[in-house]
N, C-alpha and C. Protein backbone atom coordinates (compact mmCIF):
# COMPACT_ATOMS: atom_id res chain seq x y z
N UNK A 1 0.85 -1.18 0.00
CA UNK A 1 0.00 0.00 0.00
C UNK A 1 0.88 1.23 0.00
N UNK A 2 0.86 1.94 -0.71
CA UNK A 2 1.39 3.12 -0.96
C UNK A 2 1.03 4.52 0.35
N UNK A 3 2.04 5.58 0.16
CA UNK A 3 1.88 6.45 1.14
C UNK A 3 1.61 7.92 0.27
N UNK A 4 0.97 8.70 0.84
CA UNK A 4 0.84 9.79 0.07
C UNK A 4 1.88 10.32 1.10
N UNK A 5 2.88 11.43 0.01
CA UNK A 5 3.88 12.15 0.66
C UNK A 5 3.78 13.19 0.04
N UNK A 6 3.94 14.42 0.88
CA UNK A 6 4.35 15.98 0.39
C UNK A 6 5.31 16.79 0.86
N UNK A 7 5.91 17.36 0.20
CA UNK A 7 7.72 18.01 0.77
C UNK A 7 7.19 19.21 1.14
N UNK A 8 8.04 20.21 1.96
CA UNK A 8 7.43 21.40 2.54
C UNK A 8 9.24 21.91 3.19
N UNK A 9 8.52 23.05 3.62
CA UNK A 9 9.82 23.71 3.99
C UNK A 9 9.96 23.66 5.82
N UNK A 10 11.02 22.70 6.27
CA UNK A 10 10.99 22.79 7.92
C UNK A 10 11.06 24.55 8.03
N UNK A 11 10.22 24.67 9.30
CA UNK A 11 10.35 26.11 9.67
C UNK A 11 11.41 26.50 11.19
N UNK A 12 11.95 24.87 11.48
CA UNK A 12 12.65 24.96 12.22
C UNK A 12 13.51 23.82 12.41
N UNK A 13 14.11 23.02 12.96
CA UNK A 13 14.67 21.61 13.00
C UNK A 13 14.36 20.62 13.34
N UNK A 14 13.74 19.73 12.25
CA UNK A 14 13.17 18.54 12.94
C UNK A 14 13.47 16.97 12.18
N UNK A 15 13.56 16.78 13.19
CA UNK A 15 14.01 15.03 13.23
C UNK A 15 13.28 13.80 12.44
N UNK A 16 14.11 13.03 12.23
CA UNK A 16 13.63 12.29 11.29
C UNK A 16 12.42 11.17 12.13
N UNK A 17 11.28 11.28 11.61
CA UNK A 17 9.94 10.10 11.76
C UNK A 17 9.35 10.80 12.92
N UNK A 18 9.10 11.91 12.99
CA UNK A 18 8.87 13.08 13.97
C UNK A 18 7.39 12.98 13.60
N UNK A 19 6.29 13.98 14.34
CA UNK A 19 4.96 14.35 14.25
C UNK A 19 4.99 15.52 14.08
N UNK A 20 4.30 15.95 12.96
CA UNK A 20 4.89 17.36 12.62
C UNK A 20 3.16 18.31 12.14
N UNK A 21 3.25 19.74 12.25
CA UNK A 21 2.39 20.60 12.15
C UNK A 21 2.50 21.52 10.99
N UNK A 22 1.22 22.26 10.85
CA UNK A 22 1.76 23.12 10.01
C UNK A 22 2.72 24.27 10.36
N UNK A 23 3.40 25.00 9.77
CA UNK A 23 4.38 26.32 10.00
C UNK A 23 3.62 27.39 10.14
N UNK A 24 4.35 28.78 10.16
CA UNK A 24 3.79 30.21 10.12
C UNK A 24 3.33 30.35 8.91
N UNK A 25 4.31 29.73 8.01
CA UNK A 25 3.83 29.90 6.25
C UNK A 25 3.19 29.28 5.95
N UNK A 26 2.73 29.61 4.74
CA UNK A 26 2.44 28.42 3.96
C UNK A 26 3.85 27.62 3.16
N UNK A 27 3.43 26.22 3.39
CA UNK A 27 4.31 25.54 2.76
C UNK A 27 5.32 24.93 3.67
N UNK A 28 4.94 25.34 4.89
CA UNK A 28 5.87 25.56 6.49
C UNK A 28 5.20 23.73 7.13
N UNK A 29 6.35 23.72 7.55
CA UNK A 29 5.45 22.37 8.85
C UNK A 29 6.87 22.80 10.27
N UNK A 30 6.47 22.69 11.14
CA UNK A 30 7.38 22.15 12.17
C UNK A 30 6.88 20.85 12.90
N UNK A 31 8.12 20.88 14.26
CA UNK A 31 7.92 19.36 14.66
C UNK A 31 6.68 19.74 15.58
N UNK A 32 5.88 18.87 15.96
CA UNK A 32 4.84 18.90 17.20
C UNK A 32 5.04 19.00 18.46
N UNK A 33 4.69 19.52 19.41
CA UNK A 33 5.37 19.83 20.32
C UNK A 33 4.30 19.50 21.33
N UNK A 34 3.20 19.28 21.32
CA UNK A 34 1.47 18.66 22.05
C UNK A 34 0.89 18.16 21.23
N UNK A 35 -0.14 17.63 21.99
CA UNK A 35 -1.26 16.83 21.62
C UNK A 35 -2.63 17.79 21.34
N UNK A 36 -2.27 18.96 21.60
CA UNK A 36 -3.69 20.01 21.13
C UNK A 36 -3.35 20.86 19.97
N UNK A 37 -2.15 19.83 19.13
CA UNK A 37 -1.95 21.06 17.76
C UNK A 37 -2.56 20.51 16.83
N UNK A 38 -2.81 20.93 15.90
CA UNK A 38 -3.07 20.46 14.60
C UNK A 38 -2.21 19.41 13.32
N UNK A 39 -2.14 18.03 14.10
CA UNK A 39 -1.21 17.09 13.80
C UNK A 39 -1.47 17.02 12.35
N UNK A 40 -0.33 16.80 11.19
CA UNK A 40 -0.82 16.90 9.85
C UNK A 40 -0.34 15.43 9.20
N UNK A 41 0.59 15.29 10.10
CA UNK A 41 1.53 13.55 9.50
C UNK A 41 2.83 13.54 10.10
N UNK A 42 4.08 12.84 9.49
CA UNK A 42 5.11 12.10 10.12
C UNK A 42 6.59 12.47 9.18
N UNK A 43 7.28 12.92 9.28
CA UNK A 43 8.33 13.32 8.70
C UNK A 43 9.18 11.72 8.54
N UNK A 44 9.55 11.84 6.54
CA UNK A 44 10.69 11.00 6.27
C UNK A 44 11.66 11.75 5.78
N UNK A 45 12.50 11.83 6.15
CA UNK A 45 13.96 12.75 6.70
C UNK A 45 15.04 12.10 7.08
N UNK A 46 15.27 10.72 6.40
CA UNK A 46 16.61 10.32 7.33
C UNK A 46 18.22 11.30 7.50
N UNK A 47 18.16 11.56 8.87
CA UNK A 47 19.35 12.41 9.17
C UNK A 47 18.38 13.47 9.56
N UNK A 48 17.12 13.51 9.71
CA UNK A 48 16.31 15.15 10.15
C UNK A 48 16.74 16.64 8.95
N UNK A 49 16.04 17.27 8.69
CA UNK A 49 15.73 18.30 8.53
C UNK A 49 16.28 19.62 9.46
N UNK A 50 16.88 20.59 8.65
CA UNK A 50 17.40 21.85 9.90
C UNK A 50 16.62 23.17 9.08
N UNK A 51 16.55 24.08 9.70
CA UNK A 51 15.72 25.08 9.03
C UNK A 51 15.81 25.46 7.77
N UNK A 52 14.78 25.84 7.19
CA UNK A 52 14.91 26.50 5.78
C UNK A 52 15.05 24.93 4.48
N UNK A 53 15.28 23.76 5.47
CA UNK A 53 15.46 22.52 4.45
C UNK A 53 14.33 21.77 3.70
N UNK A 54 14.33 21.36 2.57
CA UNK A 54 12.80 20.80 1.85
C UNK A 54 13.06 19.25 2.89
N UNK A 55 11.52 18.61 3.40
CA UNK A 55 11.27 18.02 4.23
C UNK A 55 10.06 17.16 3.38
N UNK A 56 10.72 15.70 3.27
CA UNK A 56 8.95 14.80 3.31
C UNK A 56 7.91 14.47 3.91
N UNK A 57 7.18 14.73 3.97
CA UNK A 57 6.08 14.61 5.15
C UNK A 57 5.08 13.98 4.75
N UNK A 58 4.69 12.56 5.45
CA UNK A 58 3.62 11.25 5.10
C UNK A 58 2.43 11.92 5.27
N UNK A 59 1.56 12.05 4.43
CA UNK A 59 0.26 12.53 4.95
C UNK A 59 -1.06 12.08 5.43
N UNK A 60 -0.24 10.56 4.31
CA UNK A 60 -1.61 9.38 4.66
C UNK A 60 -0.61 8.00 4.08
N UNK A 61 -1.35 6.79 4.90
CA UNK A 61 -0.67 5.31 4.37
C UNK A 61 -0.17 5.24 5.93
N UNK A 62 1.21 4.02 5.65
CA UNK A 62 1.70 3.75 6.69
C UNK A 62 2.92 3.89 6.39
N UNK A 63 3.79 4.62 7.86
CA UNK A 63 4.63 5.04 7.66
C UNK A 63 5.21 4.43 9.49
N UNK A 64 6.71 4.49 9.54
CA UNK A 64 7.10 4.52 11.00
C UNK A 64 7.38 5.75 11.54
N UNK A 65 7.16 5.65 12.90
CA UNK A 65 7.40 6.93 13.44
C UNK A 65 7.80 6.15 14.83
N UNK A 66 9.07 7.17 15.60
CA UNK A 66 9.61 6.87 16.85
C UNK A 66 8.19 7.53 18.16
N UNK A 67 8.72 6.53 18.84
CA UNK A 67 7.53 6.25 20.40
C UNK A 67 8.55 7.40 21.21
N UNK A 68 6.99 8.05 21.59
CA UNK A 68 8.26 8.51 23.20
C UNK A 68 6.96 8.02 24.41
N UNK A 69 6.25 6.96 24.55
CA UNK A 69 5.56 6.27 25.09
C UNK A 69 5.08 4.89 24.94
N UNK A 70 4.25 4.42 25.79
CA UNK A 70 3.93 3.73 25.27
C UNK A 70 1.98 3.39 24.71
N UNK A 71 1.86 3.01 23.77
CA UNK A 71 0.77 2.60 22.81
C UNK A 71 0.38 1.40 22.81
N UNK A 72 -1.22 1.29 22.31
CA UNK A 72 -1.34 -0.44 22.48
C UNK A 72 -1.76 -0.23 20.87
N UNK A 73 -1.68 -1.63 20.27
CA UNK A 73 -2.33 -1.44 18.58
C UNK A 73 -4.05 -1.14 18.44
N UNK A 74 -3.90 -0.41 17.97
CA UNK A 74 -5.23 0.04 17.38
C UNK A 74 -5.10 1.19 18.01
N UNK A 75 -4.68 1.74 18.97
CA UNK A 75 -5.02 3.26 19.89
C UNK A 75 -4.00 4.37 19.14
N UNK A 76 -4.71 5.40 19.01
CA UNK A 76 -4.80 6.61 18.66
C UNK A 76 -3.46 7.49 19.02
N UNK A 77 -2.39 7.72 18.04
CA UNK A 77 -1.16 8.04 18.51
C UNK A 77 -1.55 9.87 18.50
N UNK A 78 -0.83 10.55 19.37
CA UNK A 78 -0.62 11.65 19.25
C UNK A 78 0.47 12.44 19.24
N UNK A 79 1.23 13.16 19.49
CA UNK A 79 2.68 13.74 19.75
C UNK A 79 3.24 14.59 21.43
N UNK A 80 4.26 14.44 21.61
CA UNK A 80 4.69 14.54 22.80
C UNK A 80 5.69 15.55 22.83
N UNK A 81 5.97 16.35 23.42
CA UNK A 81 6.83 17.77 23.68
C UNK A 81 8.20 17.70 22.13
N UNK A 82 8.41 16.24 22.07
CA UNK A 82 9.54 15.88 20.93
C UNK A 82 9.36 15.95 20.15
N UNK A 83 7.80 16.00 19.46
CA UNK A 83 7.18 15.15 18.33
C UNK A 83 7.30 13.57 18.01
N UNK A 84 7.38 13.03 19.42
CA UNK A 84 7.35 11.48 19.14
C UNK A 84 5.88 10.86 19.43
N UNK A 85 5.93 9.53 19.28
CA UNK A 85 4.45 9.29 19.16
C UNK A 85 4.01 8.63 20.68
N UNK A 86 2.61 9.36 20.90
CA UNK A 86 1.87 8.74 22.49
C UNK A 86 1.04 8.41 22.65
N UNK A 87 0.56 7.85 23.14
CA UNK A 87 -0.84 7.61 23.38
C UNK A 87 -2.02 8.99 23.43
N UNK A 88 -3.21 9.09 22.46
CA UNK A 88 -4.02 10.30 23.09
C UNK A 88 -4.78 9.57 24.08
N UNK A 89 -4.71 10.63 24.93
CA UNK A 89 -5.61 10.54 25.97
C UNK A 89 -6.15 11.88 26.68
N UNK A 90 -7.06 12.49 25.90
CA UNK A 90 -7.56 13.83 26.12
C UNK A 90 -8.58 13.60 27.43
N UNK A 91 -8.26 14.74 28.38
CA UNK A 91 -9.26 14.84 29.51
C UNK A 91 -10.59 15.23 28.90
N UNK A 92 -11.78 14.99 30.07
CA UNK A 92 -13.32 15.64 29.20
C UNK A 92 -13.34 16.58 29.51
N UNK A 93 -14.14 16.63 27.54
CA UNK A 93 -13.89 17.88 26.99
C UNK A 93 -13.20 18.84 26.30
N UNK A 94 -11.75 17.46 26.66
CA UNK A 94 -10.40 18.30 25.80
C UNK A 94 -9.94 17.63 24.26
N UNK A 95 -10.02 18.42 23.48
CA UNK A 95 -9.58 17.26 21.96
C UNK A 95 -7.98 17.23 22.46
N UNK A 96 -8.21 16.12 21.47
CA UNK A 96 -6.12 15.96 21.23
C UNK A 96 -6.60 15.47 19.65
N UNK A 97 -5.16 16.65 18.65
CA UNK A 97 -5.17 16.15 17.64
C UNK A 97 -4.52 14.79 17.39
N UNK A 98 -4.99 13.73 16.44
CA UNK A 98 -4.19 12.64 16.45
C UNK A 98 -3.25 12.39 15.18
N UNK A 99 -2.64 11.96 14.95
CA UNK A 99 -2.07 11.77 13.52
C UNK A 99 -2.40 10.55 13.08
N UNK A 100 -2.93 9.93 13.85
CA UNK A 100 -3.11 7.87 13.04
C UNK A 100 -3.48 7.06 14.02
N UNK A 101 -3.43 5.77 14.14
CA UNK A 101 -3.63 4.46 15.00
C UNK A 101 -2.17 3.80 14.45
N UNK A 102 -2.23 3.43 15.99
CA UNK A 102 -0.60 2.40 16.13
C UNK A 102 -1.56 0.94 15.25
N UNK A 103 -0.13 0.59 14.43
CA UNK A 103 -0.93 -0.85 13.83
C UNK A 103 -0.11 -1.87 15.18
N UNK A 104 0.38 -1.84 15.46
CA UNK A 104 1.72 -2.24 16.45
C UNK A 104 1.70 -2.07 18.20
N UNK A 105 1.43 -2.29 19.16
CA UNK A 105 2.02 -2.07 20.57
C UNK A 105 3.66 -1.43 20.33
N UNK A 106 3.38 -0.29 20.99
CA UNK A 106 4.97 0.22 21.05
C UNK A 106 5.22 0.82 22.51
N UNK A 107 6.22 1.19 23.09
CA UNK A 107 7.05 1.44 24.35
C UNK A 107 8.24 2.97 23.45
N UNK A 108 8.45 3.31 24.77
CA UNK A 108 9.26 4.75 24.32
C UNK A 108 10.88 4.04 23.94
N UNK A 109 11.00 4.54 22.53
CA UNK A 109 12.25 4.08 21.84
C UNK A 109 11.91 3.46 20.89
N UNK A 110 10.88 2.97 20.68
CA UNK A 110 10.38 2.06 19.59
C UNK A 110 10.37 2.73 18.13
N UNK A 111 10.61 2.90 17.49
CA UNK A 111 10.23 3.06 15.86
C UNK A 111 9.37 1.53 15.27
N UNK A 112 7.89 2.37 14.76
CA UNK A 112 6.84 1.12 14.74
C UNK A 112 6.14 1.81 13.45
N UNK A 113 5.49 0.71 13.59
CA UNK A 113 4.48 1.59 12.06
C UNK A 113 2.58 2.00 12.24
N UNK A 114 2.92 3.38 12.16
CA UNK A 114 1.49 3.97 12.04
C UNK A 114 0.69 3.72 10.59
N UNK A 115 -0.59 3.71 10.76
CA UNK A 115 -1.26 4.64 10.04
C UNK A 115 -1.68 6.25 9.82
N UNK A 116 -1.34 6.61 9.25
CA UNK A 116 -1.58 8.07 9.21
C UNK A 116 -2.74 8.39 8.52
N UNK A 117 -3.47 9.18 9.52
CA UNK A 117 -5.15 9.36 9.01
C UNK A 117 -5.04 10.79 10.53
N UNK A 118 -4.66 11.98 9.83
CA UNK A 118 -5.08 13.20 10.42
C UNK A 118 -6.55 13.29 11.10
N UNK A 119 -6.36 13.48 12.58
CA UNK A 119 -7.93 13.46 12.78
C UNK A 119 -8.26 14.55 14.50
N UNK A 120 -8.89 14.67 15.15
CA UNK A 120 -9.04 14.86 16.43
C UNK A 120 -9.81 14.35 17.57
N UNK A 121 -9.64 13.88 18.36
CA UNK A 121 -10.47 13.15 19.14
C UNK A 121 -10.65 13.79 20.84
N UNK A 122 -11.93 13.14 21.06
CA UNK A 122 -12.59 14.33 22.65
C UNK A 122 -12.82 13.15 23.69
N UNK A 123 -11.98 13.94 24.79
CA UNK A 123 -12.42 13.16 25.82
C UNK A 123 -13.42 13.64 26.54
């Protein structure tokens, strides 16, 4: 199964298989930094991206992305101060944007494979 990918300009430095947002610009993404941004997909970047650099970014399909938690398969990944991937778990009332579902159980350190399907979800 194929991945839809689109290149863009990092608006700051970010790491390779990161969770990434849109920028100030257009055409901009940076890395994610919470779970209440507007998650767009997963940076392929081996060696990361430094400012001003053209950047691939998965928008949909399956792609890996590094854990900075841990996930069970099927649950709803979101991003963590790093842009690594976490579990959402929005308090009620609070969305968390998500970027995909873990196909995989993962633990922090893991590089695993998401689905990427941009979405938001309410606790």
């Amino acid at each position: 199964m194929g991945k839809l990918v689109k290149t863009y300009t990092a608006g700051g430095a970010i790491a390779h298989r990161r969770i990434v947002k849109f920028g100030a610009a257009d055409g901009a993404v940076l890395q994610a930094t919470a779970a209440t941004e507007g998650l767009i997909g997963v940076t392929d970047h081996p060696g990361g991206a430094a400012s001003g650099e053209r950047v691939d970014v998965v928008r949909s399909g399956f792609t890996e992305v590094e854990f900075g938690g841990t996930v069970t398969r099927g649950g709803y990944v979101t991003a963590d101060v790093d842009g690594k991937a976490v579990a959402a778990a929005p308090a009620a009332g609070t969305n968390n944007g998500v970027v995909g579902r873990a196909e995989v159980s993962a633990v922090a350190g893991d590089i695993a494979l998401v689905f990427i399907l941009p979405a938001q979800v309410q606790g």
